[in-house]
Protein backbone atom coordinates (compact mmCIF):
# COMPACT_ATOMS: atom_id res chain seq x y z
CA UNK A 1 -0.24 2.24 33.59
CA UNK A 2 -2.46 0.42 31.13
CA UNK A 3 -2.78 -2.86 30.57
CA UNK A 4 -1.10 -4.70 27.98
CA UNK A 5 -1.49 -8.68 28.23
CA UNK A 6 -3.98 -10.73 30.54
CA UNK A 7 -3.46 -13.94 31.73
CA UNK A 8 -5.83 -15.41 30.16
CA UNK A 9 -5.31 -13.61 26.71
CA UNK A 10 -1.48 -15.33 27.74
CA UNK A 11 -2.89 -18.76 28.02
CA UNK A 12 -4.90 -18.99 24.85
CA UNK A 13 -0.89 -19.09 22.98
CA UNK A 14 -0.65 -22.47 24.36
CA UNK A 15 -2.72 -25.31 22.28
CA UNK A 16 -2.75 -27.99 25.16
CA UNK A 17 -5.24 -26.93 27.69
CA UNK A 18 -4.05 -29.18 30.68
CA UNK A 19 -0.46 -28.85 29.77
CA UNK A 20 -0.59 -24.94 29.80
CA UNK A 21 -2.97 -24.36 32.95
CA UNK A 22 -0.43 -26.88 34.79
CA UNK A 23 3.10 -25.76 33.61
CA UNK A 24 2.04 -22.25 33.37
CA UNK A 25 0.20 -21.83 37.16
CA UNK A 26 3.58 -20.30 38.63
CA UNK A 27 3.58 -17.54 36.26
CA UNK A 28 0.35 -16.11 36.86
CA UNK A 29 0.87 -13.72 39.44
CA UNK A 30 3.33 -11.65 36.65
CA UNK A 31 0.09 -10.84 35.39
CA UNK A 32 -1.70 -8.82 34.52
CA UNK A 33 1.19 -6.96 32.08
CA UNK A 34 1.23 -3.49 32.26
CA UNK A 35 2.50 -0.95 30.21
CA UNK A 36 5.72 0.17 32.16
CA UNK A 37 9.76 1.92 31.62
CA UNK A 38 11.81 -1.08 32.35
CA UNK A 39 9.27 -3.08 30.11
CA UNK A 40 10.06 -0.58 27.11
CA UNK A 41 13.55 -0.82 27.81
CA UNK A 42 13.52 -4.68 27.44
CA UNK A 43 11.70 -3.40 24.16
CA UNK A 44 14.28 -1.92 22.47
CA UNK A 45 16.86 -3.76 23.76
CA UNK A 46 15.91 -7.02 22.35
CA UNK A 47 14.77 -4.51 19.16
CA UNK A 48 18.69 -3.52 19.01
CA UNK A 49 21.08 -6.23 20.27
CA UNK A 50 19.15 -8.82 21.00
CA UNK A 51 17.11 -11.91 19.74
CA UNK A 52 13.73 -13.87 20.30
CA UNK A 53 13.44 -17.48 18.83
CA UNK A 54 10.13 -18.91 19.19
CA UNK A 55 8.88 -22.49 18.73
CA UNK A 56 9.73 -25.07 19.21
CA UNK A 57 12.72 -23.98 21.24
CA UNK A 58 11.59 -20.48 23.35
CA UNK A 59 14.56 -18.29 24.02
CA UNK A 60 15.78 -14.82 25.05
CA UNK A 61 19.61 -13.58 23.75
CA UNK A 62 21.56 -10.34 24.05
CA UNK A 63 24.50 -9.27 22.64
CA UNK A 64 27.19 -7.08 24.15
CA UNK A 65 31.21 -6.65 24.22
CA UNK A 66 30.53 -6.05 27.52
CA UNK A 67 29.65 -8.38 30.52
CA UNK A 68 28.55 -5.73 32.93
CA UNK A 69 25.78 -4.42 29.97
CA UNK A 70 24.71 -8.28 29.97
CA UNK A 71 24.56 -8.29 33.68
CA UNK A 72 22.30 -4.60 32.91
CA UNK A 73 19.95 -6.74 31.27
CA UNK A 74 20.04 -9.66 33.01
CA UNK A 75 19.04 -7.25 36.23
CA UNK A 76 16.14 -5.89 34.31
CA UNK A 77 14.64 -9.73 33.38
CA UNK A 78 14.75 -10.50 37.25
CA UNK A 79 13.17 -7.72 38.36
CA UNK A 80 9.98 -8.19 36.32
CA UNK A 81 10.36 -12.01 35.35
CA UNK A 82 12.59 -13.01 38.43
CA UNK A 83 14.47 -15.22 35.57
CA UNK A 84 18.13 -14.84 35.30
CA UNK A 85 20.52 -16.69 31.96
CA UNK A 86 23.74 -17.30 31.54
CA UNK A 87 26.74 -15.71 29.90
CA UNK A 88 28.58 -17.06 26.65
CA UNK A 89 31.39 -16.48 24.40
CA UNK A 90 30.21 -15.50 20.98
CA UNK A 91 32.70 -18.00 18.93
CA UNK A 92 31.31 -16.99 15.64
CA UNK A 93 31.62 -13.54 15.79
CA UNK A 94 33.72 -11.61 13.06
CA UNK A 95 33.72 -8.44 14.75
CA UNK A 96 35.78 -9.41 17.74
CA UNK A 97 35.58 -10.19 21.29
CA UNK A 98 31.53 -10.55 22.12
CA UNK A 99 29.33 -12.21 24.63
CA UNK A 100 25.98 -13.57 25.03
CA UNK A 101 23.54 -13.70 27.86
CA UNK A 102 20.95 -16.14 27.12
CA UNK A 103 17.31 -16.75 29.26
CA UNK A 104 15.71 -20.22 28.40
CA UNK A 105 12.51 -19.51 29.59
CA UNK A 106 9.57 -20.11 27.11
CA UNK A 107 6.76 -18.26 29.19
CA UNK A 108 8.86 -15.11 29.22
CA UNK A 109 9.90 -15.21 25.82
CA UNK A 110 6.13 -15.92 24.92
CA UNK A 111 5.46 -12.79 27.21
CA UNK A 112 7.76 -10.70 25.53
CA UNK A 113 6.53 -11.69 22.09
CA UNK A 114 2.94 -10.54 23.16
CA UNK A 115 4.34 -7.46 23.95
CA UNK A 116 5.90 -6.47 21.20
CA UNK A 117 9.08 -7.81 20.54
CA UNK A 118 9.89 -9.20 16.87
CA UNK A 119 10.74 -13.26 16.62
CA UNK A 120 13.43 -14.09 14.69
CA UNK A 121 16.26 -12.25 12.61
CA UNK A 122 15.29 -8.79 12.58
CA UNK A 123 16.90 -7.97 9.19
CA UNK A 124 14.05 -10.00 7.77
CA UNK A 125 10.90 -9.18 9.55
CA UNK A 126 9.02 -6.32 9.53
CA UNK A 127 8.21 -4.64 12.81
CA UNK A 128 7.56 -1.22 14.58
CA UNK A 129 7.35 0.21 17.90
CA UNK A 130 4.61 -0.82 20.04
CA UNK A 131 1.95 1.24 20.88
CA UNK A 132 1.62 1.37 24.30
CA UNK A 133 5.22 2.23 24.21
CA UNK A 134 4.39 5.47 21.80
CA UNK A 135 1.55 7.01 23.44
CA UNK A 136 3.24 6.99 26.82
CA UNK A 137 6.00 9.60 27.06
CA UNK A 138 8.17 8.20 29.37
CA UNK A 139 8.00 4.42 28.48
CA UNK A 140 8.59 6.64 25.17
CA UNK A 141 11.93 7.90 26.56
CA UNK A 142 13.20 4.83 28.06
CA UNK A 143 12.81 3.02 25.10
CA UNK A 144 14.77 6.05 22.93
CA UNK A 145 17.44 5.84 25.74
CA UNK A 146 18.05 2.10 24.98
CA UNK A 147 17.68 1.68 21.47
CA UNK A 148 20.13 4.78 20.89
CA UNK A 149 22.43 2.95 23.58
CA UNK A 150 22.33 0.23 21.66
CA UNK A 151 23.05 1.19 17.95
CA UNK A 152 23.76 4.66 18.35
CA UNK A 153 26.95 6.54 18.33
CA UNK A 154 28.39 10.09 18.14
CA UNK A 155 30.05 10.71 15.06
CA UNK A 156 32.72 13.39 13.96
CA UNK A 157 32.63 13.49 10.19
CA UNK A 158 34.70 15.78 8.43
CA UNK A 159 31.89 17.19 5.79
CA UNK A 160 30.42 18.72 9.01
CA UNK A 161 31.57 21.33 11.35
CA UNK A 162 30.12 19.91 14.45
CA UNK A 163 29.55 16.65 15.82
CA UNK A 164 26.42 14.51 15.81
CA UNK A 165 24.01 11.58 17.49
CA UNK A 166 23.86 9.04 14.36
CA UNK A 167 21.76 5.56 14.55
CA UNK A 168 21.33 2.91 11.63
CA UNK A 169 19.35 0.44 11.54
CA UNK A 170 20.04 -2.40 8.78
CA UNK A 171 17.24 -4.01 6.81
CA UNK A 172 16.84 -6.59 4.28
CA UNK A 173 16.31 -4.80 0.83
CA UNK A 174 13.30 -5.54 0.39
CA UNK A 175 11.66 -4.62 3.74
CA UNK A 176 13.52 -0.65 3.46
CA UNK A 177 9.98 0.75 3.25
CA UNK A 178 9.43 -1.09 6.42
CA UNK A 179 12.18 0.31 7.88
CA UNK A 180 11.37 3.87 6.96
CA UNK A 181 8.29 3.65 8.65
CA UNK A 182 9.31 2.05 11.88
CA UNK A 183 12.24 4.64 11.98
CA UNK A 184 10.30 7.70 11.11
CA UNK A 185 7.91 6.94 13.59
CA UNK A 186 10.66 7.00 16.23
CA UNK A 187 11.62 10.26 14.79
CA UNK A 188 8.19 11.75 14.76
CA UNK A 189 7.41 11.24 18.51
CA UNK A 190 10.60 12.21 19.89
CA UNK A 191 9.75 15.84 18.00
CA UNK A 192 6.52 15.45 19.22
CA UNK A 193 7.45 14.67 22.72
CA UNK A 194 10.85 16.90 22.98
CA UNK A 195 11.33 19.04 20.15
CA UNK A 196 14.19 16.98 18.83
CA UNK A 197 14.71 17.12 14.79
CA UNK A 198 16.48 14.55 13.42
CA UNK A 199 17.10 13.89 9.72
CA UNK A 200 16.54 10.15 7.74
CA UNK A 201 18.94 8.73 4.99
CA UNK A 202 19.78 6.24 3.23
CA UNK A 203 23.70 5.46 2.68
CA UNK A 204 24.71 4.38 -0.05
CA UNK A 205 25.81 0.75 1.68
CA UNK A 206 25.18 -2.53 1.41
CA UNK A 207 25.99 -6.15 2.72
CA UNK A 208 25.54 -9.56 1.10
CA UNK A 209 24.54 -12.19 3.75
CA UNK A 210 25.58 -15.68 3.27
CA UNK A 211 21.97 -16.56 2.23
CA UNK A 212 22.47 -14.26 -0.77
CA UNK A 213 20.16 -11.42 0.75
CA UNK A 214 21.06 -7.81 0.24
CA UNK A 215 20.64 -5.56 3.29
CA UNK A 216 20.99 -1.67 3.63
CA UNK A 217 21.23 0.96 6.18
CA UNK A 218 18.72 3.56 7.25
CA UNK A 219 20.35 5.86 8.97
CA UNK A 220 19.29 8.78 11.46
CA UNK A 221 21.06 12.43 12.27
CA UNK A 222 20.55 14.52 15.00
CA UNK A 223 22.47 17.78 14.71
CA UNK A 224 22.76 21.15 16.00
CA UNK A 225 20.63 22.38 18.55
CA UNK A 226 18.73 19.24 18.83
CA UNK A 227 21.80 17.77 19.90
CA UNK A 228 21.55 20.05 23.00
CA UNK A 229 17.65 18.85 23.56
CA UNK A 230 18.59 15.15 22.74
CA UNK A 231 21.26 14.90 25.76
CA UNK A 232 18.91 16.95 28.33
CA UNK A 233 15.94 14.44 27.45
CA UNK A 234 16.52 11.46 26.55
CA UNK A 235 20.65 10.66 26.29
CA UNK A 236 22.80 7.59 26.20
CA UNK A 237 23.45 4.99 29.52
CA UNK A 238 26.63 4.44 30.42
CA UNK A 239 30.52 6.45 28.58
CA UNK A 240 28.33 7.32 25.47
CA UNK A 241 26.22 10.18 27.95
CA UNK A 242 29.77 10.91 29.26
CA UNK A 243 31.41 11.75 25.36
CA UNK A 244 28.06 13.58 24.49
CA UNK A 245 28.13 15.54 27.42
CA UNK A 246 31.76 16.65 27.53
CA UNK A 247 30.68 18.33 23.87
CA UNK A 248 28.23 19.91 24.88
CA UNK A 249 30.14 23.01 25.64
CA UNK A 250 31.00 23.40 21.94
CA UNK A 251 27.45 23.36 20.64
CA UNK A 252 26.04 26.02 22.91
């Protein structure tokens, strides 16, 4: 496991000297950081459904319909943080029922940030994939796991004779090229790494935000017999793995 963040690399975030070597002396035994799976699954699940705010108020938030996926996370903060949050009803939301489980803990959040998670809405800010995450396989594979867990599905369209693993990703207009890249990284490594093909698009969809800002969807396929190679090595968590695997019968 390699090393991603130092303590002392950590400290030099802070711009009050005594304030930081004071407030922060309970946190140093986290470190150092290394690269490691349940790290890359915080990765892409704060990539996916959930949300870093920075300064001046520090904050971790995810997303789900579901309180037992909240409680998932939760477990996976504690384990490496020892931090725990609390669970919210999403009032605002349009698409129905939701919750949030939210972490006020700014040396985390910092922490997090260091290792590569995007602040802010991530519509509008360009990102990718860590590295650390990419040139180890199996940090490589949890983080695939999540992020397809997250925003992917398994779709039955009627243009095509069997079913397939689908993922989009929306992005302000203007950061699509951004988006490409992040997305056809993913897609490189996991043929790299397992030999799964998977096709890029670009849907002819769109969404107006409230600010005025156009977003679109970039949108991944994986079909056929890397289908088959998808569910063996890397899958979904939880009733997506079960749908996938009861079709896997009709693909072989």
């Amino acid at each position: 496991m390699g090393v991603i963040l130092r303590y002392n690399d950590f400290l030099k975030t802070y711009k009050t000297r005594g304030y930081r070597i004071n407030h922060l002396e309970s946190y140093k035994d986290l470190f150092p950081i290394k690269s490691n799976k349940i790290l890359a699954g915080i990765i892409a699940d704060l990539m996916c459904d959930g949300h870093l705010q920075g300064n001046p108020k520090w904050r971790i938030d995810f997303t789900s319909k579901s309180k037992s996926e909240l409680k998932r996370f939760e477990g996976t903060i504690k384990t490496l943080f020892n931090k725990t949050g609390k669970i919210r009803e999403c009032k605002t939301n349009k698409y129905g029922k939701t919750y949030n489980m939210g972490i006020n803990c700014s040396p985390v959040a910092r922490i997090l940030l260091l290792c590569g998670v995007p602040q802010g809405q991530k519509v509008l800010t360009p990102f990718g994939a860590p590295e650390w995450i990419l040139k180890d396989k199996e940090c490589f594979r949890i983080f695939c796991k999540r992020m397809f867990s997250c925003e992917g599905s398994i779709m039955h369209e009627k243009t095509r004779r069997m079913p397939q693993v689908r993922l989009d990703m929306w992005k302000a207009e203007s950061l699509l090229e951004d988006g490409f890249k992040f997305i056809n990284g993913i897609c490189s490594k996991m043929d790299r790494y397992f030999g799964i093909k998977s096709t890029i698009t670009f849907p002819n969809s769109r969404s107006v935000r409230k600010d005025g800002i156009i977003t679109k969807p970039i949108r991944v396929y994986i079909l056929g017999e890397s289908m088959l190679k998808f569910c063996d090595k890397i899958g979904f968590e939880g009733d997506k793995q079960k749908s996938l695997k009861a079709l896997i019968p009709k693909l072989r």
